[in-house]
Protein backbone atom coordinates (compact mmCIF):
# COMPACT_ATOMS: atom_id res chain seq x y z
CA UNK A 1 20.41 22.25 -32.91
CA UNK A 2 16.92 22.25 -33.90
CA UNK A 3 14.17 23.61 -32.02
CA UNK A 4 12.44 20.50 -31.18
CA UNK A 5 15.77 19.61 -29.27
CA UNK A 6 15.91 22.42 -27.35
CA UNK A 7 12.44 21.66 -26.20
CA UNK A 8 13.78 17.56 -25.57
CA UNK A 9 16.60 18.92 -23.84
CA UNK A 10 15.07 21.81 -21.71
CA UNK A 11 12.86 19.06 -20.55
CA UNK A 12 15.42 16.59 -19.47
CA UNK A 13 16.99 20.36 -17.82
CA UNK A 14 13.91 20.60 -15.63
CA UNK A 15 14.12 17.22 -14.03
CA UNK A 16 17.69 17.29 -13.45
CA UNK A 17 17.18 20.57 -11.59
CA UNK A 18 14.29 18.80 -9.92
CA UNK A 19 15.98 15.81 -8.38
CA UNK A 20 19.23 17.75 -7.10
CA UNK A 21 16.54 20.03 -5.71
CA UNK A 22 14.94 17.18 -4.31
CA UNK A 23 17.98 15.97 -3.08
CA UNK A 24 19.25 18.78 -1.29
CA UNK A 25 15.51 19.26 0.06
CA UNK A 26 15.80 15.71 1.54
CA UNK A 27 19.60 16.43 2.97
CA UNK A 28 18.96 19.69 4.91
CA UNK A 29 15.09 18.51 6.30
CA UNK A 30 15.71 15.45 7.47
CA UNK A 31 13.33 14.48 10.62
CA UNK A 32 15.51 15.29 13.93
CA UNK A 33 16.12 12.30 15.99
CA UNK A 34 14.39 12.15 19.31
CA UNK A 35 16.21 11.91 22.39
CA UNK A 36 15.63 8.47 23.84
CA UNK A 37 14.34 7.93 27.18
CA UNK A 38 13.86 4.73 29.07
CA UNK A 39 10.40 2.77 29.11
CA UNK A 40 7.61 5.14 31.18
CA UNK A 41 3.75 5.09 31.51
CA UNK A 42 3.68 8.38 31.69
CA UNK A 43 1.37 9.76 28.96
CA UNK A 44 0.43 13.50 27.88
CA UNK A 45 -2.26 15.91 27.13
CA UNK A 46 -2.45 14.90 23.39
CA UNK A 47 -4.81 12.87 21.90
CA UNK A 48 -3.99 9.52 20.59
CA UNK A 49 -4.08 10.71 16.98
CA UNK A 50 -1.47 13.23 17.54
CA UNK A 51 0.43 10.85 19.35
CA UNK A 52 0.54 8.66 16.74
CA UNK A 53 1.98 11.39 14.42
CA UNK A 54 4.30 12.53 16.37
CA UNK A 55 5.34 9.00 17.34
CA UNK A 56 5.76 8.04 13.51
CA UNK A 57 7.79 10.72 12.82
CA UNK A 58 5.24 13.54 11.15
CA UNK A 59 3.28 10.54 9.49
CA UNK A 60 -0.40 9.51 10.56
CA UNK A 61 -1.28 5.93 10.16
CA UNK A 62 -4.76 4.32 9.74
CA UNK A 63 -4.63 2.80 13.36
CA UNK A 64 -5.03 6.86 14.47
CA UNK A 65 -8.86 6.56 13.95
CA UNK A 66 -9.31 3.21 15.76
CA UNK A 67 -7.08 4.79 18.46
CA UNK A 68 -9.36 8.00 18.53
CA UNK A 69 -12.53 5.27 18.53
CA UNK A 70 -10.94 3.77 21.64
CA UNK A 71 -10.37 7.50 22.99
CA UNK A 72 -13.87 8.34 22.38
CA UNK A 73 -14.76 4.92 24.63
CA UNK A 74 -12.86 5.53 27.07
CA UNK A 75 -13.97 8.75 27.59
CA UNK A 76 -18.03 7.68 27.79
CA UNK A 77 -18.51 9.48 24.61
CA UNK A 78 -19.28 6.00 22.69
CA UNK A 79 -19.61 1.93 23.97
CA UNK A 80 -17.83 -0.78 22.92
CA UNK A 81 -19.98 -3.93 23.86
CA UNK A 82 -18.55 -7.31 22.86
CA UNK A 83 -22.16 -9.26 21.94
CA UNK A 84 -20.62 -12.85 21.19
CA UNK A 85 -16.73 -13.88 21.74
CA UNK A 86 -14.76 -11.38 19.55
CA UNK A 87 -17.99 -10.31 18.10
CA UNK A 88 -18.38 -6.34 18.90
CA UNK A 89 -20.62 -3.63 18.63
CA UNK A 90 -20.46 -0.08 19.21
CA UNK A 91 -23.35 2.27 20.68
CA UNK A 92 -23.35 5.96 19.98
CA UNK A 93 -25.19 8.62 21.01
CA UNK A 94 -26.75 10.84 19.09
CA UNK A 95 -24.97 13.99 20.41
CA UNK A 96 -21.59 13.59 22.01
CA UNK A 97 -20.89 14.47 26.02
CA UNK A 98 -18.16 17.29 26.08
CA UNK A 99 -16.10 18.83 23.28
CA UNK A 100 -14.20 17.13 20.72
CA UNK A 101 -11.94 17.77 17.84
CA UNK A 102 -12.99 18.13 14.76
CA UNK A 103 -11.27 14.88 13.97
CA UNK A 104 -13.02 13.23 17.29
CA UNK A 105 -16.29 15.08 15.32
CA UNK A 106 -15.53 13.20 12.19
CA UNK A 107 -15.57 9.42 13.81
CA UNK A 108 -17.80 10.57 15.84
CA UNK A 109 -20.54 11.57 12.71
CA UNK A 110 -18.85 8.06 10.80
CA UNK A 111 -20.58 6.21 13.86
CA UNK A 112 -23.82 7.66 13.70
CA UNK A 113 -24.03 7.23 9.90
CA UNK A 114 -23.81 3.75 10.54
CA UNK A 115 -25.63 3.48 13.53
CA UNK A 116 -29.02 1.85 13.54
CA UNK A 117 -31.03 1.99 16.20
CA UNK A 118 -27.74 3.49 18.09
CA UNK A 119 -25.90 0.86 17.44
CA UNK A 120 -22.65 -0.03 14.91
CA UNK A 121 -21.53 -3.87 14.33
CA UNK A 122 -17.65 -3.76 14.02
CA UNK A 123 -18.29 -5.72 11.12
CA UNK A 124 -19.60 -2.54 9.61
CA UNK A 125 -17.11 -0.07 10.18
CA UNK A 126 -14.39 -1.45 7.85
CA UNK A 127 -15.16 0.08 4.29
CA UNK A 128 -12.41 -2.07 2.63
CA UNK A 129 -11.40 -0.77 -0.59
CA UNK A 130 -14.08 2.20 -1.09
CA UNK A 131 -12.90 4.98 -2.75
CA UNK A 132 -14.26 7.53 -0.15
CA UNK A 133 -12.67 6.13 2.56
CA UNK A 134 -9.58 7.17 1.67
CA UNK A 135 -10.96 11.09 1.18
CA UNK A 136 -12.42 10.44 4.34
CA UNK A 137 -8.53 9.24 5.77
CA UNK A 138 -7.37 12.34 4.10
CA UNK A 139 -9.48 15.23 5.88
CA UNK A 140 -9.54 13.08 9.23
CA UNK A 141 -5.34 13.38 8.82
CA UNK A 142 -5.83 17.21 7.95
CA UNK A 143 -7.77 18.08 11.04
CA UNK A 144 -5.12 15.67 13.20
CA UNK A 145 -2.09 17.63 11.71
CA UNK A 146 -3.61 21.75 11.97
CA UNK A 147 -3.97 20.41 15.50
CA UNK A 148 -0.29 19.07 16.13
CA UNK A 149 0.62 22.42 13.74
CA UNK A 150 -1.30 24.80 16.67
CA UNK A 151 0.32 23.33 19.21
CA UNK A 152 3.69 23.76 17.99
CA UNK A 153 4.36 20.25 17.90
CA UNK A 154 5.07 20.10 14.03
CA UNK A 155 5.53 22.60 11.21
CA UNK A 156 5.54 21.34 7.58
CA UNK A 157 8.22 19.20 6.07
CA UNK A 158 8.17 21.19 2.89
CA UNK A 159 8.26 24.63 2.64
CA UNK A 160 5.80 26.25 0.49
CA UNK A 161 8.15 27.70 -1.63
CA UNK A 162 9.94 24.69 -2.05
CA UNK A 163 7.03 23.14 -3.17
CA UNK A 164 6.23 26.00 -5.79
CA UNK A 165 9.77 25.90 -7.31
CA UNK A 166 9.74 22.40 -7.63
CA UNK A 167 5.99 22.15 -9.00
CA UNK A 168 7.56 24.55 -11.98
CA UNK A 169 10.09 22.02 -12.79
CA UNK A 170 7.97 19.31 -13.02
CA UNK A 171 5.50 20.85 -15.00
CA UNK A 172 8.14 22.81 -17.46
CA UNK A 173 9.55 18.98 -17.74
CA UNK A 174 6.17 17.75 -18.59
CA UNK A 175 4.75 20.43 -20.88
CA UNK A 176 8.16 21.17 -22.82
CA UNK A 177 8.51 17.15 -23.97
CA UNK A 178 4.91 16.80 -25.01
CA UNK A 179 5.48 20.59 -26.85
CA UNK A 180 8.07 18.39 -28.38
CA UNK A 181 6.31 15.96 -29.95
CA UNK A 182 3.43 17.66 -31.02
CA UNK A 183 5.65 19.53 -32.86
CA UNK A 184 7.61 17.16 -34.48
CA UNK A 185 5.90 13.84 -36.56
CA UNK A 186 9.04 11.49 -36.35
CA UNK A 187 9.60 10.50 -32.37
CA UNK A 188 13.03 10.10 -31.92
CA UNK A 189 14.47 7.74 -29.13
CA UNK A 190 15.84 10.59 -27.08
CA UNK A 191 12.29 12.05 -27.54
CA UNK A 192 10.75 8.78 -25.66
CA UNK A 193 13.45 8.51 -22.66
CA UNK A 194 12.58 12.05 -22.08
CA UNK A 195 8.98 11.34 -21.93
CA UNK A 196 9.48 9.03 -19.19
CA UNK A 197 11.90 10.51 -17.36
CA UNK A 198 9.27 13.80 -17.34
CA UNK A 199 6.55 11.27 -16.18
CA UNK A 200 8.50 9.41 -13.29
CA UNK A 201 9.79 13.49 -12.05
CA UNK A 202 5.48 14.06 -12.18
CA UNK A 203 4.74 10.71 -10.67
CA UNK A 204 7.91 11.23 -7.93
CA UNK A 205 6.81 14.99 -6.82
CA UNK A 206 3.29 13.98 -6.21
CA UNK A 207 4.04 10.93 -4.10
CA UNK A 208 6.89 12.34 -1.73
CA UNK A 209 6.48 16.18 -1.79
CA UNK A 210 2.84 16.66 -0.34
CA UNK A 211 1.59 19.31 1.93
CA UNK A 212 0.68 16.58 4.54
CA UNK A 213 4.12 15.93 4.95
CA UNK A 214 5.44 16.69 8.77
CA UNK A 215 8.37 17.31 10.76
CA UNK A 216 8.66 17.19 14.30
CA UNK A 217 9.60 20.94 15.70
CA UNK A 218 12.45 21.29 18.56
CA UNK A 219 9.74 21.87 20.97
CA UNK A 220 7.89 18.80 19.74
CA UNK A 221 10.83 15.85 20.29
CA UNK A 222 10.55 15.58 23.81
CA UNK A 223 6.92 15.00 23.17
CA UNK A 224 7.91 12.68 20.18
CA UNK A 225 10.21 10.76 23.06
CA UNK A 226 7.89 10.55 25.88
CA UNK A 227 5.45 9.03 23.46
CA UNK A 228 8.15 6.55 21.92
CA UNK A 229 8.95 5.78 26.16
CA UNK A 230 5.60 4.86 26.26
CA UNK A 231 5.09 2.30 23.12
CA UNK A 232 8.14 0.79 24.94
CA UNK A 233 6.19 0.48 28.51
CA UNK A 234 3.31 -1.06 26.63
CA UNK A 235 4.87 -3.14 23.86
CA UNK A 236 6.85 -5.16 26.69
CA UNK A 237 3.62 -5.97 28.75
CA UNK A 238 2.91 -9.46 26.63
CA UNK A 239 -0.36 -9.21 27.15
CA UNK A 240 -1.63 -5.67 25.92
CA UNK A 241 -0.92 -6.54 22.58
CA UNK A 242 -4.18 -9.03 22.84
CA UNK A 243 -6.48 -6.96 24.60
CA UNK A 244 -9.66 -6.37 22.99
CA UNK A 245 -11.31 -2.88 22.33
CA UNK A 246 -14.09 -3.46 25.43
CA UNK A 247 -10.01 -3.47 28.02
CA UNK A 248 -11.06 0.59 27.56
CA UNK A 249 -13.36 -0.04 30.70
CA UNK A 250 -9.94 -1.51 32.81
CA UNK A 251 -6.97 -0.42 30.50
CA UNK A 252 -8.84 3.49 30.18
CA UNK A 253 -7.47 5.64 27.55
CA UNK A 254 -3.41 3.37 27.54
CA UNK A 255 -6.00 0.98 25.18
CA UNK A 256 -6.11 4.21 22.56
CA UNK A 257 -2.72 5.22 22.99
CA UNK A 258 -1.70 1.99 22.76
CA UNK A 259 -3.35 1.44 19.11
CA UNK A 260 -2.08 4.71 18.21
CA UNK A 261 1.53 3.56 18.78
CA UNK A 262 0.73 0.40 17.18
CA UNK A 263 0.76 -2.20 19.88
CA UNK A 264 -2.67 -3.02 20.48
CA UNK A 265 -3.01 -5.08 17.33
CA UNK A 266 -6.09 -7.11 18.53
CA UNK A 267 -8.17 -4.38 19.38
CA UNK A 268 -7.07 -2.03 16.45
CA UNK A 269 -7.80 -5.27 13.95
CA UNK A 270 -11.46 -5.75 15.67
CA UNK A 271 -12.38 -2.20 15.09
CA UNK A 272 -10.47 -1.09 11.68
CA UNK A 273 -12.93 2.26 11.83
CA UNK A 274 -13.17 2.35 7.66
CA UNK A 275 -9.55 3.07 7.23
CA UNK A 276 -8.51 -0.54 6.90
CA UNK A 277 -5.25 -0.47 4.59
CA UNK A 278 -5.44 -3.10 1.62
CA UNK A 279 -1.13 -3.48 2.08
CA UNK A 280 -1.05 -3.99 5.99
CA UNK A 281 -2.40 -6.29 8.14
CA UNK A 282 -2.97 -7.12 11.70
CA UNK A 283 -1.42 -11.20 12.44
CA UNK A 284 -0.96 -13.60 15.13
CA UNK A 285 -0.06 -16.45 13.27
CA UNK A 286 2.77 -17.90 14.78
CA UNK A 287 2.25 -16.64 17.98
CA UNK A 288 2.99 -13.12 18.15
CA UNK A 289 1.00 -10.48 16.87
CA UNK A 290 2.79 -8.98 13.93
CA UNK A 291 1.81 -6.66 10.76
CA UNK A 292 2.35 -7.84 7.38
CA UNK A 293 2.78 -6.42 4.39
CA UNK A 294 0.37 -7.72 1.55
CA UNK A 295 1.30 -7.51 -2.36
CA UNK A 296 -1.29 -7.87 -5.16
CA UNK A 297 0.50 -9.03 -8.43
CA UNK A 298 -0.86 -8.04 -11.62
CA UNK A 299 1.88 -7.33 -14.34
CA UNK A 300 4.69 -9.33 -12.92
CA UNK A 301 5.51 -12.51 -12.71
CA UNK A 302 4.06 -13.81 -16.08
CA UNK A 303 0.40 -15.70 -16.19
CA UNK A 304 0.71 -15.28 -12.27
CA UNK A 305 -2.45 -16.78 -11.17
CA UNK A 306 -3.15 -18.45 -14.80
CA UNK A 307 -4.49 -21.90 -14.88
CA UNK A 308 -1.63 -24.51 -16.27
CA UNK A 309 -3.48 -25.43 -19.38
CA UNK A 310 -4.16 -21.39 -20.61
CA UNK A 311 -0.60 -20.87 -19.32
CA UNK A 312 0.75 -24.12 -21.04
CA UNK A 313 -1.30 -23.50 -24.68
CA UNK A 314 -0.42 -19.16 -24.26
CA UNK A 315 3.44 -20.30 -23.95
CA UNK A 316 2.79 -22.48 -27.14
CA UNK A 317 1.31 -19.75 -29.27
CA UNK A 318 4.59 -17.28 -28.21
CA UNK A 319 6.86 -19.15 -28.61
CA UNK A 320 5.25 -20.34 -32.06
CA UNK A 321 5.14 -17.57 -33.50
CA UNK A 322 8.67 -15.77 -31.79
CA UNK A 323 10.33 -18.96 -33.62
CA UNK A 324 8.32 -18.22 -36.79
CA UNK A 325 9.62 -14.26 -36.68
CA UNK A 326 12.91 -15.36 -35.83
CA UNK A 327 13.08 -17.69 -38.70
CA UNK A 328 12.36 -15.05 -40.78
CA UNK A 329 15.02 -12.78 -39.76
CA UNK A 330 17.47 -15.86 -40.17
CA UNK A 331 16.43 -15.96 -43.75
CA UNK A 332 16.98 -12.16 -44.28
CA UNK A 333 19.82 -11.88 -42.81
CA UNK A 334 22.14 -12.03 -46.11
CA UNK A 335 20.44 -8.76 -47.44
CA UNK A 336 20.59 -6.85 -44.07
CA UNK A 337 23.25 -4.12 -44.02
CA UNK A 338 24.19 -1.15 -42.55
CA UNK A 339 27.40 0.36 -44.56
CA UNK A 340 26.37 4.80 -45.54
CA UNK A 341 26.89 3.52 -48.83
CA UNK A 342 23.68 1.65 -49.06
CA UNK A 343 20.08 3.79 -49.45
CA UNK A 344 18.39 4.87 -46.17
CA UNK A 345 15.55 2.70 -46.59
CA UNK A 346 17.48 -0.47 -46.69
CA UNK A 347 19.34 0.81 -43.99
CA UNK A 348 16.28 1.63 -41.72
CA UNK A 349 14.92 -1.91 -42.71
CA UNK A 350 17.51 -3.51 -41.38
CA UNK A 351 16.91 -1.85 -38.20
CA UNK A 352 13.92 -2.12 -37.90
CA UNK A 353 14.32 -6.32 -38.21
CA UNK A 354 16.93 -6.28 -35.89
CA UNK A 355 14.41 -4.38 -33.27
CA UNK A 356 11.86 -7.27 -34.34
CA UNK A 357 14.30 -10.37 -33.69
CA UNK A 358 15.30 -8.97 -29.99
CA UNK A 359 11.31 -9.06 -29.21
CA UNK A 360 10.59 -12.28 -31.06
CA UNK A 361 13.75 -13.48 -29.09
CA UNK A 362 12.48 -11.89 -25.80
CA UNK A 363 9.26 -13.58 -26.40
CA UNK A 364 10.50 -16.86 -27.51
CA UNK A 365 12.30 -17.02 -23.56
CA UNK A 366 8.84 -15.66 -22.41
CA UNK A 367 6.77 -18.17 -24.17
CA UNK A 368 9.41 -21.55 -23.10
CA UNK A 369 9.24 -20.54 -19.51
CA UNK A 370 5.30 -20.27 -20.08
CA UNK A 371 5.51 -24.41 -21.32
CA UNK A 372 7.44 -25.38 -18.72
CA UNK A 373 5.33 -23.52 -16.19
CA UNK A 374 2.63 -25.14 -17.25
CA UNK A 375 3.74 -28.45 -17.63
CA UNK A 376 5.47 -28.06 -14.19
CA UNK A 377 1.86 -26.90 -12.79
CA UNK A 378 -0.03 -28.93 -14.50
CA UNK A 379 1.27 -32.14 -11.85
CA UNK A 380 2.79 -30.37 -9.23
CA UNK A 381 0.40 -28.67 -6.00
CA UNK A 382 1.04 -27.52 -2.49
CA UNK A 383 -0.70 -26.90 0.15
CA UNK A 384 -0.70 -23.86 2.58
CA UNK A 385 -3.08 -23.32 5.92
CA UNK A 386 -3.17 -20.36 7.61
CA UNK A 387 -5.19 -17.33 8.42
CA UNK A 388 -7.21 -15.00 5.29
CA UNK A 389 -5.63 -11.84 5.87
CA UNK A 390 -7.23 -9.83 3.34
CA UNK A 391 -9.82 -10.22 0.77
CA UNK A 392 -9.99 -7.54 -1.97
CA UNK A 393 -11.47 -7.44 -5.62
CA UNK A 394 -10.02 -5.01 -8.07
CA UNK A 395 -11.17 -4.12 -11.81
CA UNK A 396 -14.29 -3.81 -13.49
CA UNK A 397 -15.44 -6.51 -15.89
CA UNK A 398 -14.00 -9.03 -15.46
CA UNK A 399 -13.08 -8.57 -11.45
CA UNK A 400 -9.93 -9.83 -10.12
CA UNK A 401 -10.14 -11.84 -7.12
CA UNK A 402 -7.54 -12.06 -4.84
CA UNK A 403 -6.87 -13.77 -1.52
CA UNK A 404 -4.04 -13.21 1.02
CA UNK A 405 -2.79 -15.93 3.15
CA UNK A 406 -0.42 -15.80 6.61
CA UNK A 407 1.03 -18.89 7.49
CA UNK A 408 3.37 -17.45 9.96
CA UNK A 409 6.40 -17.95 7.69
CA UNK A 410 7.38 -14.51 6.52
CA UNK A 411 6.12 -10.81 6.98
CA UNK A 412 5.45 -10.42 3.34
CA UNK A 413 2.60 -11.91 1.62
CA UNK A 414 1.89 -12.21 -1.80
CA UNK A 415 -2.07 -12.16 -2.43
CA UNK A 416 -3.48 -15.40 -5.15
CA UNK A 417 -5.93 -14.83 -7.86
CA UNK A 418 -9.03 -17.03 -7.30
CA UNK A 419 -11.68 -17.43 -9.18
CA UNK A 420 -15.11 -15.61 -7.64
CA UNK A 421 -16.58 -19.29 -6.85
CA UNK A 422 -13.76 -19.91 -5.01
CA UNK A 423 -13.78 -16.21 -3.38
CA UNK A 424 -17.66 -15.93 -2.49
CA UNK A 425 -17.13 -19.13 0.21
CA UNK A 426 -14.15 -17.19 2.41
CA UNK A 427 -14.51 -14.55 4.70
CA UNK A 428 -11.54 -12.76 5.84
CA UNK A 429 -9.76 -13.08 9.23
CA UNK A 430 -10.83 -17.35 9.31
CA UNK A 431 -8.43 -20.20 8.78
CA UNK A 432 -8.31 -21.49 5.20
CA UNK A 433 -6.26 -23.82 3.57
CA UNK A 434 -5.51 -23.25 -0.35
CA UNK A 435 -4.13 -25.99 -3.03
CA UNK A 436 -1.83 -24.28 -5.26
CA UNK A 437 -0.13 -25.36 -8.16
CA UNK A 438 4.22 -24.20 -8.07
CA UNK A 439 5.23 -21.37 -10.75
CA UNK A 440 2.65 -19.89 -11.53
CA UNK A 441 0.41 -19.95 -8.12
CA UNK A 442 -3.10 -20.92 -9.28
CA UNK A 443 -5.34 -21.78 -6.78
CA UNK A 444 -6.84 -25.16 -7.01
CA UNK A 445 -9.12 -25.30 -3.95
CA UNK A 446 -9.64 -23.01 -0.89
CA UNK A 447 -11.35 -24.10 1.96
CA UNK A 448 -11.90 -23.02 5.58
CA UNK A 449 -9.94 -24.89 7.81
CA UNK A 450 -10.14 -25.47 11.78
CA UNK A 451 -8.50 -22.91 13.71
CA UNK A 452 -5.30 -24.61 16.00
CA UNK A 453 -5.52 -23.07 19.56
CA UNK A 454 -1.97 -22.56 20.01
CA UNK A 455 -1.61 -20.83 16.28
CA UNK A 456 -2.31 -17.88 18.17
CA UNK A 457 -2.95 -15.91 21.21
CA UNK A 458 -6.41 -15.17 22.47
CA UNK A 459 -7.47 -12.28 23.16
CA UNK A 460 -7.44 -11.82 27.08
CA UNK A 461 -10.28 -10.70 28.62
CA UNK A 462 -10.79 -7.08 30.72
């Protein structure tokens, strides 16, 4: 065994030891199960934002800086005004009445950043997909979980230690493979699996093994199961889940712990405080409030969002030229062989056309189902009305457009390219209704569209 194996195989060593690592780490620190207690309105001395992590299990979600907005109103320290129907506003001081957190601190200072003249526009507080919102999420969930961590409530999920050991592995698995090939010229196959098995361990230990990561203490699940009592009490009162933010001066502080344990979706979706996710949203279509779950192709499925004539003359040029590369291989065939008696090179030729033939025949099926997309798209359209959930542009130059649509039919939505002309004339949260070819989903048209009253509930008044 050559040296450069031992390096390929001490790699693919590291991850194994990783994931039954992993594994066992996941077995023996699972999250305890609260007890369960029947429906109360009893509430506690924590804040809404711990609440809300202890409520979801160690995990803080973006509603906990609404909810700690809604705290903060409740308590005098800020105003929620609502200046036209489901138009609000929010008036801050410039130094806050009593003590607060530093997380209360942090929307707090957020406020008055934005305030002019005292005074915030909800409009204003949702930084959609800026890239310092999400550092801003970060240290806001940092603050929320030393607190729960002083109080007892929670301790982390992963031990330090654990989190050492398994950084090793993933970094011996990394730096051993690309040791590997810098130290070898010809890349072997094994030498690519390994590469991406190394990068998926990397891409694996950073996503699920973070310090952030919580678990509810002994002492903290009958606080996890008085707050999970009282997300029962509120989500059966039908009508708390359309309150609006300015209930705070009837509702008091059940209007923060009720967006902290997600079921005051109106008021949480009028202020959305900067940490607004881009893959959950705040619905009523249908009649219920509800949150769905947003996707933003790219990759996968082919020419998604492609007009039918680019899709229709791309699918020609494929499968031209996969036919012309297969035709080729048909004609070589006779001279192709693999027996040890013939030389090397003929032998890696051979190989080498068979590799070309599967992806000329891969991308003759890819370039066919292009044609008939097209062709299908080109004469076919539907139409869908409902409400524009989210808005978002991603890339550089050129910018990708894309628009999210509830109808009220599923809890997954899958966002549309449009073109910018089409994306400049809609503002999110209004009733549009889009013309879109089958297949391949291009947007033809998109065009606001009256709201229907009984499409969803209004929001009742305190």
């Amino acid at each position: 065994m050559t040296a450069n194996e031992l390096l390929i195989y001490g790699s693919l060593g590291c991850s194994v030891v990783f994931y039954v690592l992993a594994a066992l780490m996941y077995t023996v620190r699972r999250p305890p199960i609260p007890p369960s207690l029947p429906a109360t309105s009893d509430t506690g001395p924590q804040t809404p934002a711990v609440a809300n992590l202890l409520a979801n299990g160690g995990r803080l979600t973006p509603e906990a800086v609404p909810a700690t907005l809604l705290d903060l109103a409740a308590r005098k320290v800020v105003q929620i005004d609502e200046t036209e129907p489901h138009v609000y506003e929010c008036r801050v001081e410039s130094s806050p009445n009593g003590d607060l957190t530093p997380y209360e601190r942090r929307v707090h200072e957020l406020l008055r950043g934005k305030a002019v003249g005292g005074v915030v526009p909800a409009a204003a507080l949702s930084t959609g997909t800026a890239g310092w919102a999400k550092s801003w999420l970060r240290s806001f969930e940092a603050d929320v979980v030393a607190e729960a961590r002083r109080l007892g409530l929670t301790e982390p999920r992963w031990p330090r230690q654990v989190l050492t050991l398994l950084g090793l592995f993933t970094s011996g698995a990394l730096l051993l493979v690309i040791i590997a090939g810098n130290e070898s010229e010809d890349k072997t196959l094994l030498w690519f699996v390994t590469v991406a098995v190394a990068f998926a361990t990397v891409g694996i230990s950073s996503k699920l093994f973070t310090d952030s990561a919580q678990l509810v203490t002994h002492e903290g699940l009958p606080v996890q199961a008085r707050w999970l009592a009282l997300r029962k009490y509120l989500h059966d009162d039908e009508l708390f889940s359309t309150l609006p933010p300015t209930a705070v001066a009837v509702r008091d502080r059940y209007m923060a712990y009720g967006a902290a344990l997600g079921v005051a979706a109106a008021a949480v979706r009028a202020i959305p405080m900067g940490a607004e996710s881009d893959r959950r949203a705040w619905s009523s279509v249908g009649g219920h409030w509800r949150q769905v779950r947003v996707s933003y192709p790219r990759m996968w499925p082919p020419a998604y969002g492609a007009s039918p004539r680019e899709t229709l003359w791309r699918g020609v040029r494929i499968a031209g030229i996969s036919a012309l590369v297969l035709f080729g291989f048909y004609k070589l065939m006779p001279s192709l062989t693999f027996a040890h008696s013939s030389e090397q090179s003929l032998r890696d030729g051979s190989a080498i056309a068979v590799l070309l033939a599967a992806v000329a025949l891969v991308a003759l099926a890819s370039g066919l189902w292009l044609v008939l997309a097209g062709i299908v798209s080109l004469f076919g359209s539907r139409t869908v009305t409902g409400d524009a959930i989210r808005l978002r542009q991603y890339g550089g130059d050129p910018v990708t457009c894309y628009l999210a649509v509830d109808d009220g039919t599923s809890d997954h939505v899958r966002a549309w390219k449009v073109r910018p002309i089409l994306y400049d004339k809609l503002i999110e949260y209004q009733s549009v209704t889009v013309t879109l070819t089958p297949l391949l989903s291009y947007v033809r048209t998109a065009q606001r569209a009256p709201r229907v009253a009984t499409a969803r509930p209004e929001a009742v008044q305190a």
